[in-house]
N, C-alpha and C. Protein backbone atom coordinates (compact mmCIF):
# COMPACT_ATOMS: atom_id res chain seq x y z
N UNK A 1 25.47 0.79 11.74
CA UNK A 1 24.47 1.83 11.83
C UNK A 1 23.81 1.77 13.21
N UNK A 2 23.66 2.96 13.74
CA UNK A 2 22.97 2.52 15.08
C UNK A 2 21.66 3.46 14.82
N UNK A 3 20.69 2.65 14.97
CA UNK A 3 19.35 2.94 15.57
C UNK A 3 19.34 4.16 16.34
N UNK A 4 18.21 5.39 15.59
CA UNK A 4 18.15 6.48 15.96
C UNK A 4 16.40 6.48 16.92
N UNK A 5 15.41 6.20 16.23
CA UNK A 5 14.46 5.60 16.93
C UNK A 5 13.56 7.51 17.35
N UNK A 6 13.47 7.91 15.78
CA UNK A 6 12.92 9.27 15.25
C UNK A 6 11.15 8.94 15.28
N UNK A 7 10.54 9.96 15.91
CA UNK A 7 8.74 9.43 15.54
C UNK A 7 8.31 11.19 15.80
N UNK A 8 8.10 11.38 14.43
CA UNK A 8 7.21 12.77 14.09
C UNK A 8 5.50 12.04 14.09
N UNK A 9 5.10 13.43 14.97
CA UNK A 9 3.91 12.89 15.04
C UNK A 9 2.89 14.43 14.36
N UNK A 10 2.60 14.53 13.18
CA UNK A 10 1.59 15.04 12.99
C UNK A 10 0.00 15.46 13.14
N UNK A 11 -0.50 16.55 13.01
CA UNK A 11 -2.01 16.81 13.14
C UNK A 11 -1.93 17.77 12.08
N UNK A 12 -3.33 17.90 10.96
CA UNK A 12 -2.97 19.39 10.05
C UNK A 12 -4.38 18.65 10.13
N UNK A 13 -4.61 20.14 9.90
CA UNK A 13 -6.44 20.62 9.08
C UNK A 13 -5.83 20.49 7.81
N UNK A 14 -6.97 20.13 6.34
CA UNK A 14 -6.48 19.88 5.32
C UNK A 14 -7.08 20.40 4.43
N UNK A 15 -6.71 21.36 3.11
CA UNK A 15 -8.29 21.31 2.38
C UNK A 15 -8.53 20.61 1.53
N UNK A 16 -7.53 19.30 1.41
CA UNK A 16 -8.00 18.35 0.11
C UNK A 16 -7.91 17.29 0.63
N UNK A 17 -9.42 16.52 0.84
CA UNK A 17 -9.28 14.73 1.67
C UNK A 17 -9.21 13.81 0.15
N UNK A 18 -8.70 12.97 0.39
CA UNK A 18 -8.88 11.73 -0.69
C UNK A 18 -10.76 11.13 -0.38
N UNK A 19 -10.99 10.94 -1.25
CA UNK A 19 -12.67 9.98 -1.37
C UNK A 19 -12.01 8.34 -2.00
N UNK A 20 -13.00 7.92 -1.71
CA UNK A 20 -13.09 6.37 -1.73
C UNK A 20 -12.57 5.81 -3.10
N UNK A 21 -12.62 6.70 -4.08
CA UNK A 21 -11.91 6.19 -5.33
C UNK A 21 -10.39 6.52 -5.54
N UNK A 22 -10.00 7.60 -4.36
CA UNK A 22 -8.39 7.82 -3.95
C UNK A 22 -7.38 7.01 -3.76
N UNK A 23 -7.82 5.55 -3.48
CA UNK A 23 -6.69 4.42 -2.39
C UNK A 23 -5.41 4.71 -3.09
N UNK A 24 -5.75 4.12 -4.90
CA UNK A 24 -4.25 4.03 -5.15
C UNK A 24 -3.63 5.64 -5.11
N UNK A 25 -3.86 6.62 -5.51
CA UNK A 25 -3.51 7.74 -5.27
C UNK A 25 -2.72 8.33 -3.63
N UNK A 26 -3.28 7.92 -2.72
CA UNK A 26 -3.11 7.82 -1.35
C UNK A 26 -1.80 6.89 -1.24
N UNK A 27 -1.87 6.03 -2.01
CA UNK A 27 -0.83 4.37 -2.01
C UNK A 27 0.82 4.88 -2.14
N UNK A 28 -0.11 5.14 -3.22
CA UNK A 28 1.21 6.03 -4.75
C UNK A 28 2.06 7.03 -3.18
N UNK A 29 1.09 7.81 -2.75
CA UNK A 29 1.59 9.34 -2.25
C UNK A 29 2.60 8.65 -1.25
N UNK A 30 2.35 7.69 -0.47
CA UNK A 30 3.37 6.87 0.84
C UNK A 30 4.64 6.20 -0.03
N UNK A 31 4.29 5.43 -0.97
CA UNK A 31 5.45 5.00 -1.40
C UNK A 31 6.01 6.09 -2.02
N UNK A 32 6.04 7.61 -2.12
CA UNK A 32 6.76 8.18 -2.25
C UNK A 32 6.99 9.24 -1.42
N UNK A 33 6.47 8.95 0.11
CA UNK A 33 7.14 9.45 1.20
C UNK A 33 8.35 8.99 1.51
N UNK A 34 8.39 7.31 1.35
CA UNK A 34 9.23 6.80 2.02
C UNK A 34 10.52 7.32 0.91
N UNK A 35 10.17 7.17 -0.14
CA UNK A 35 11.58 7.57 -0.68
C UNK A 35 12.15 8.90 -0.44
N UNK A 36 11.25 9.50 -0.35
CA UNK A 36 11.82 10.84 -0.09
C UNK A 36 12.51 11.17 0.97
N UNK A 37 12.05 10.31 2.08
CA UNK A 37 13.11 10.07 3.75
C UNK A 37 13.83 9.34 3.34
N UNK A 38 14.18 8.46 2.24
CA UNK A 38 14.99 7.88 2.03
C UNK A 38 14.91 6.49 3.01
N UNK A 39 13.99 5.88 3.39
CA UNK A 39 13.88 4.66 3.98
C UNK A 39 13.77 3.20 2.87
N UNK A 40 13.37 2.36 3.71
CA UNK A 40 13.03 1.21 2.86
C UNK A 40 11.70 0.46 2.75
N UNK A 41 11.39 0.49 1.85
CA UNK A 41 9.68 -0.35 2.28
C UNK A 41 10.02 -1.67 2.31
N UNK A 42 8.88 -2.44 3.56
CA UNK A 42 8.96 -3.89 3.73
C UNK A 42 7.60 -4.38 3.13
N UNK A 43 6.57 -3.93 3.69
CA UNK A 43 5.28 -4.10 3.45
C UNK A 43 4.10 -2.75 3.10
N UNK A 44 2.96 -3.20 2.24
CA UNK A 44 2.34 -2.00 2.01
C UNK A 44 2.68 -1.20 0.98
N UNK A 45 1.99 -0.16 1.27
CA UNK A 45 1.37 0.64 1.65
C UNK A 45 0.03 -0.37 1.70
N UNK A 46 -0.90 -0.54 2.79
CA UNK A 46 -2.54 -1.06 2.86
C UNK A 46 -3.32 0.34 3.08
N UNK A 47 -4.04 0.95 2.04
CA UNK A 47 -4.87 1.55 2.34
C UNK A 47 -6.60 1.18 2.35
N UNK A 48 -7.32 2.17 3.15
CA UNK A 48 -8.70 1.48 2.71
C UNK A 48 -9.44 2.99 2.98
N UNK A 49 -10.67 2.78 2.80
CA UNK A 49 -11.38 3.52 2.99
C UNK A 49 -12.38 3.36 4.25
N UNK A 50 -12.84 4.17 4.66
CA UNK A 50 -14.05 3.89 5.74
C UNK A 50 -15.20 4.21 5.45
N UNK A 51 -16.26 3.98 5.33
CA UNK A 51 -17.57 4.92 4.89
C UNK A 51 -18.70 4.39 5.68
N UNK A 52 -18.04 4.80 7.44
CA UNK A 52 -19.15 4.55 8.37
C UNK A 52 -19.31 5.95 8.66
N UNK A 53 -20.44 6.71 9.11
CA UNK A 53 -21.02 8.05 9.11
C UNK A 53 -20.45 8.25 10.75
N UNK A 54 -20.06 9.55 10.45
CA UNK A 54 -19.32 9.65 12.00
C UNK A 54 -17.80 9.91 11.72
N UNK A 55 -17.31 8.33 10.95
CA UNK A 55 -15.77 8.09 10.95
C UNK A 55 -15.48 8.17 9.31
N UNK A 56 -15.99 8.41 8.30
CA UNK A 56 -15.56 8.64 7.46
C UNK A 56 -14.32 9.05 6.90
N UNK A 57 -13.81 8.70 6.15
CA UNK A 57 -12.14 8.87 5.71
C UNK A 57 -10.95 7.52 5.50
N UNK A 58 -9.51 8.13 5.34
CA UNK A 58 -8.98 7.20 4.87
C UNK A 58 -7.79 6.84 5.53
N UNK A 59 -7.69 5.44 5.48
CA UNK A 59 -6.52 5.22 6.62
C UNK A 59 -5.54 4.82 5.19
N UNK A 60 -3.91 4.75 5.94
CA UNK A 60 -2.93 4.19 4.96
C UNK A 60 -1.93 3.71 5.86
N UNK A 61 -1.43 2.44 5.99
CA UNK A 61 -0.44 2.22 6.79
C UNK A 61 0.62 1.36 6.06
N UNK A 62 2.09 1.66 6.57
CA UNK A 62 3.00 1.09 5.85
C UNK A 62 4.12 0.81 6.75
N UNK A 63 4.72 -0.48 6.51
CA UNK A 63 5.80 -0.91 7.06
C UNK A 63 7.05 -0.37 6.29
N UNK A 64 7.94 -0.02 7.08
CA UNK A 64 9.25 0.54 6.69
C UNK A 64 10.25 -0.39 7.58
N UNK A 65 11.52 -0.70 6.75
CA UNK A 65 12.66 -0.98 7.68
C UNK A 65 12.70 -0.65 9.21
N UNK A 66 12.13 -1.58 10.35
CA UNK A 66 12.29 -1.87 11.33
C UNK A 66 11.38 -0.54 12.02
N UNK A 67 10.10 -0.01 11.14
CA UNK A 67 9.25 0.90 11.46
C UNK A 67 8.09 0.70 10.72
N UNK A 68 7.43 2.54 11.14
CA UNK A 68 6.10 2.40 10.12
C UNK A 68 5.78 3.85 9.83
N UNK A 69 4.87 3.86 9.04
CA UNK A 69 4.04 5.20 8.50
C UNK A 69 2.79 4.39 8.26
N UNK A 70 1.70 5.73 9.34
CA UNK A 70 0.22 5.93 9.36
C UNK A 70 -0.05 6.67 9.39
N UNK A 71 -1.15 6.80 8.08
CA UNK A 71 -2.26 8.45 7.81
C UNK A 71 -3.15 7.91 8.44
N UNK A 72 -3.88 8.65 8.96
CA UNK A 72 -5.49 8.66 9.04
C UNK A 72 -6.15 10.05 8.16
N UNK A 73 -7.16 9.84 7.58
CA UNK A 73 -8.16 11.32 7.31
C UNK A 73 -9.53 11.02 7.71
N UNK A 74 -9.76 12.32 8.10
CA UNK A 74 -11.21 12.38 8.44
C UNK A 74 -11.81 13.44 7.59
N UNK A 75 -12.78 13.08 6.35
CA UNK A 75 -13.64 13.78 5.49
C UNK A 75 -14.70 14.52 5.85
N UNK A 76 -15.44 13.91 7.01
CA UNK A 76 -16.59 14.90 7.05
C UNK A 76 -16.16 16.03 7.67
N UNK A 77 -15.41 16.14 8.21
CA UNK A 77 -15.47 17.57 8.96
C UNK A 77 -14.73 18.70 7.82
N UNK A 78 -14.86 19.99 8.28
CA UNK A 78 -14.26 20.95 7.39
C UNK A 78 -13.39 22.17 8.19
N UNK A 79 -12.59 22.34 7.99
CA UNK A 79 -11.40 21.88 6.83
C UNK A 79 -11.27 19.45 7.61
N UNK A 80 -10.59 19.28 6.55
CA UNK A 80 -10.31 18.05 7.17
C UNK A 80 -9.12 17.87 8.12
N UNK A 81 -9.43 16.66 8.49
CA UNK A 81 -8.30 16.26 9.60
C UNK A 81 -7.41 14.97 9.20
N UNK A 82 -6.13 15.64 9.31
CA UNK A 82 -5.09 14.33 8.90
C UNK A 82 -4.31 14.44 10.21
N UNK A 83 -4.42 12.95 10.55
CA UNK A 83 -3.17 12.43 11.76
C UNK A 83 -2.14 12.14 10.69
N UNK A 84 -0.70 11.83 11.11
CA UNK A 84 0.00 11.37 10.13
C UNK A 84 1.58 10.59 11.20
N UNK A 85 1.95 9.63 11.40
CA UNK A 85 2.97 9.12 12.02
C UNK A 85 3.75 8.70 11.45
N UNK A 86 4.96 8.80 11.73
CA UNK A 86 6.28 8.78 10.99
C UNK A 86 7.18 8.06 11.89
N UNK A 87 7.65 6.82 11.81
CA UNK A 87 8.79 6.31 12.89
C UNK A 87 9.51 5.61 12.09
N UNK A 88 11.00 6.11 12.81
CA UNK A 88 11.96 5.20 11.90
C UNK A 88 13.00 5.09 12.67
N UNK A 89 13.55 4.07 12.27
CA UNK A 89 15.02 3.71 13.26
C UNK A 89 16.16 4.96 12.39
N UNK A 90 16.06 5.31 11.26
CA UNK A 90 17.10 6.25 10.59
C UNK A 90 16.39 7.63 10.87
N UNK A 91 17.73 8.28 10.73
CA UNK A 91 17.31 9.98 10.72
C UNK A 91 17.00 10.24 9.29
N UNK A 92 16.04 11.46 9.65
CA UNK A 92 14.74 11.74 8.86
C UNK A 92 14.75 13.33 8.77
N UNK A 93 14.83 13.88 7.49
CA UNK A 93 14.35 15.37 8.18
C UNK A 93 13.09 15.63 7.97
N UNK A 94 12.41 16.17 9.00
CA UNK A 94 10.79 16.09 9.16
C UNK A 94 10.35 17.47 8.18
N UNK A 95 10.99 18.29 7.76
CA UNK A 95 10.28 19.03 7.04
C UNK A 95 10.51 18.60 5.38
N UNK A 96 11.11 17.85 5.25
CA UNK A 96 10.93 16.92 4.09
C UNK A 96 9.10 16.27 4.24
N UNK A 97 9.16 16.04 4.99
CA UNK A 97 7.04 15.24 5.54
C UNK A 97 6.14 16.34 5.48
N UNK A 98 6.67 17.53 5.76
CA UNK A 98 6.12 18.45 5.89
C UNK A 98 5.80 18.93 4.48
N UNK A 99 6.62 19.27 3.89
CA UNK A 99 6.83 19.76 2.39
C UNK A 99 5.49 18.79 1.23
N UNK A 100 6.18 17.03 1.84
CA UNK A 100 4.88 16.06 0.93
C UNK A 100 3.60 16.41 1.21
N UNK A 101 3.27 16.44 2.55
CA UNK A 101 1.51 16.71 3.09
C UNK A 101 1.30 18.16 2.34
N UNK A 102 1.97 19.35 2.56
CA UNK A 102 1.47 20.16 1.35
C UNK A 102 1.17 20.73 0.49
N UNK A 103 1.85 19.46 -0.20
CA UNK A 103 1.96 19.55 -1.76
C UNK A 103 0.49 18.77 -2.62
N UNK A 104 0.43 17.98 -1.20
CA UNK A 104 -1.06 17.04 -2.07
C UNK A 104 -2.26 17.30 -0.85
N UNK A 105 -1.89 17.78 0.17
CA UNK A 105 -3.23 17.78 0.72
C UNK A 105 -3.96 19.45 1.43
N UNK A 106 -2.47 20.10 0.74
CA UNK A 106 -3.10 21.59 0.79
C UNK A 106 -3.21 22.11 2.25
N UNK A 107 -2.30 21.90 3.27
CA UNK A 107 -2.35 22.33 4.67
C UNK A 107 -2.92 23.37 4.61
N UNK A 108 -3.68 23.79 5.52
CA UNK A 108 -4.30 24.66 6.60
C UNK A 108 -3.76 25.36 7.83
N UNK A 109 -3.41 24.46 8.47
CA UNK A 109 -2.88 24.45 9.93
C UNK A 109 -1.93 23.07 10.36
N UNK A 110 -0.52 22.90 10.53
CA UNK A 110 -0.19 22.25 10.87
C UNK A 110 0.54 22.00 12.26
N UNK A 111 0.39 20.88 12.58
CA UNK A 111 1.12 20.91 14.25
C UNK A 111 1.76 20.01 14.24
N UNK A 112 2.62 19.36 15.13
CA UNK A 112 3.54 18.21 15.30
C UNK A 112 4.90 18.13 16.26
N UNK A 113 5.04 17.04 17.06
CA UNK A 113 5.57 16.88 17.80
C UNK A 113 6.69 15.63 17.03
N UNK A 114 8.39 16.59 17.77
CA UNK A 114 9.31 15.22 16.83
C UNK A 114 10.11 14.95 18.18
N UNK A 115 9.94 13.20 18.35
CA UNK A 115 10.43 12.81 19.47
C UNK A 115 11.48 12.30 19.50
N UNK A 116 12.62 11.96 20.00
CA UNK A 116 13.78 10.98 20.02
C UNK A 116 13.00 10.02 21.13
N UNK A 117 12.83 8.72 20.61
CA UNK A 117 12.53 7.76 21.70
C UNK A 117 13.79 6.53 22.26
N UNK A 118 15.11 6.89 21.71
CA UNK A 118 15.84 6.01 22.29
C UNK A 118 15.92 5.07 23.55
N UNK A 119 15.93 6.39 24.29
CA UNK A 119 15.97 6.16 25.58
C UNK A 119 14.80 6.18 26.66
N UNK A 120 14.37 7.85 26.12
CA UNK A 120 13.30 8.37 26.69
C UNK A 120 12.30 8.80 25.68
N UNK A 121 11.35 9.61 26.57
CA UNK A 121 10.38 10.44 25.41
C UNK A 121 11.42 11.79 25.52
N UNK A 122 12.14 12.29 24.20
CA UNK A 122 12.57 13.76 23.89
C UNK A 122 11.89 14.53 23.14
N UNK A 123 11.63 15.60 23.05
CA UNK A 123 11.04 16.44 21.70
C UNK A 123 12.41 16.88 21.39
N UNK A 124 12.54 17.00 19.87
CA UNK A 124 14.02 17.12 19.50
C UNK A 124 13.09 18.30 18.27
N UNK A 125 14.13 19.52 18.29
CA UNK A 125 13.74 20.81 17.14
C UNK A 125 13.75 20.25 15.78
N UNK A 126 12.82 20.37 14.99
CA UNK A 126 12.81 19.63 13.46
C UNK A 126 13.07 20.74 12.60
C-alpha cells in the first residue's frame, strides 16, 4: 500500500453545537466517522469540553492508522463554528465527511480545502 497522505480541512457554521453533557455523543459521532472512511482507530476518540467564557465549546481528537481526526466547536457564537481535520495516509472520499457533519450538526455554510501533501501542498477536487 503506498501512502497517499490526504488532509481535508474543514470550516462550517453549524446550527446544532454539542453542550457539555454531549462528550459521549460527540465520541460515538468520530468513531463512526472513521468507519465510514473506512480507516482504523488506534487511539481515542478524547473528547472534552471547555467552559472558559470567550472559548466555549468542544474539542474531539482521534488517532487513526498513521493519522488523525480533530473537531473543534465553538458554542457561543451564532450560527456555531466547527473546524474539523481529517488526515490520513489512505484515500478518503471527502464528501463522505461532508455528508456525517450534516447529518448531526445541521450545516449552514460549509468550506474546505482537500490537500495532497505527499510531496507538496496540492489542493486536489473532492
Amino acid at each position: 500500500m503506498t501512502n497517499q497522505h490526504k488532509h481535508l480541512i474543514v470550516r462550517a457554521d453549524i446550527g446544532w453545537c454539542p453542550q457539555e453533557e454531549d462528550l459521549n455523543k460527540i465520541s460515538d459521532w468520530i468513531r463512526t466517522l472513521i468507519r465510514e472512511i473506512d480507516m482504523k482507530l488506534l487511539a481515542g476518540p478524547y473528547t472534552t469540553y471547555v467552559n472558559e467564557t470567550g472559548n466555549k465549546g468542544m474539542t474531539s481528537v482521534a488517532i487513526i492508522e498513521t493519522s488523525h481526526i480533530a473537531l473543534h466547536i465553538w458554542d457561543e457564537v451564532s450560527p456555531g463554528l466547527m473546524q474539523l481535520d481529517v488526515y490520513s495516509c489512505a484515500n478518503f472520499n471527502p464528501q463522505d465527511v461532508f455528508n456525517k457533519v450534516d447529518e448531526l450538526f445541521q450545516t449552514i455554510k460549509m468550506e474546505y480545502k482537500f490537500l495532497d501533501r505527499e510531496k507538496e501542498l496540492v489542493e486536489v477536487k473532492a
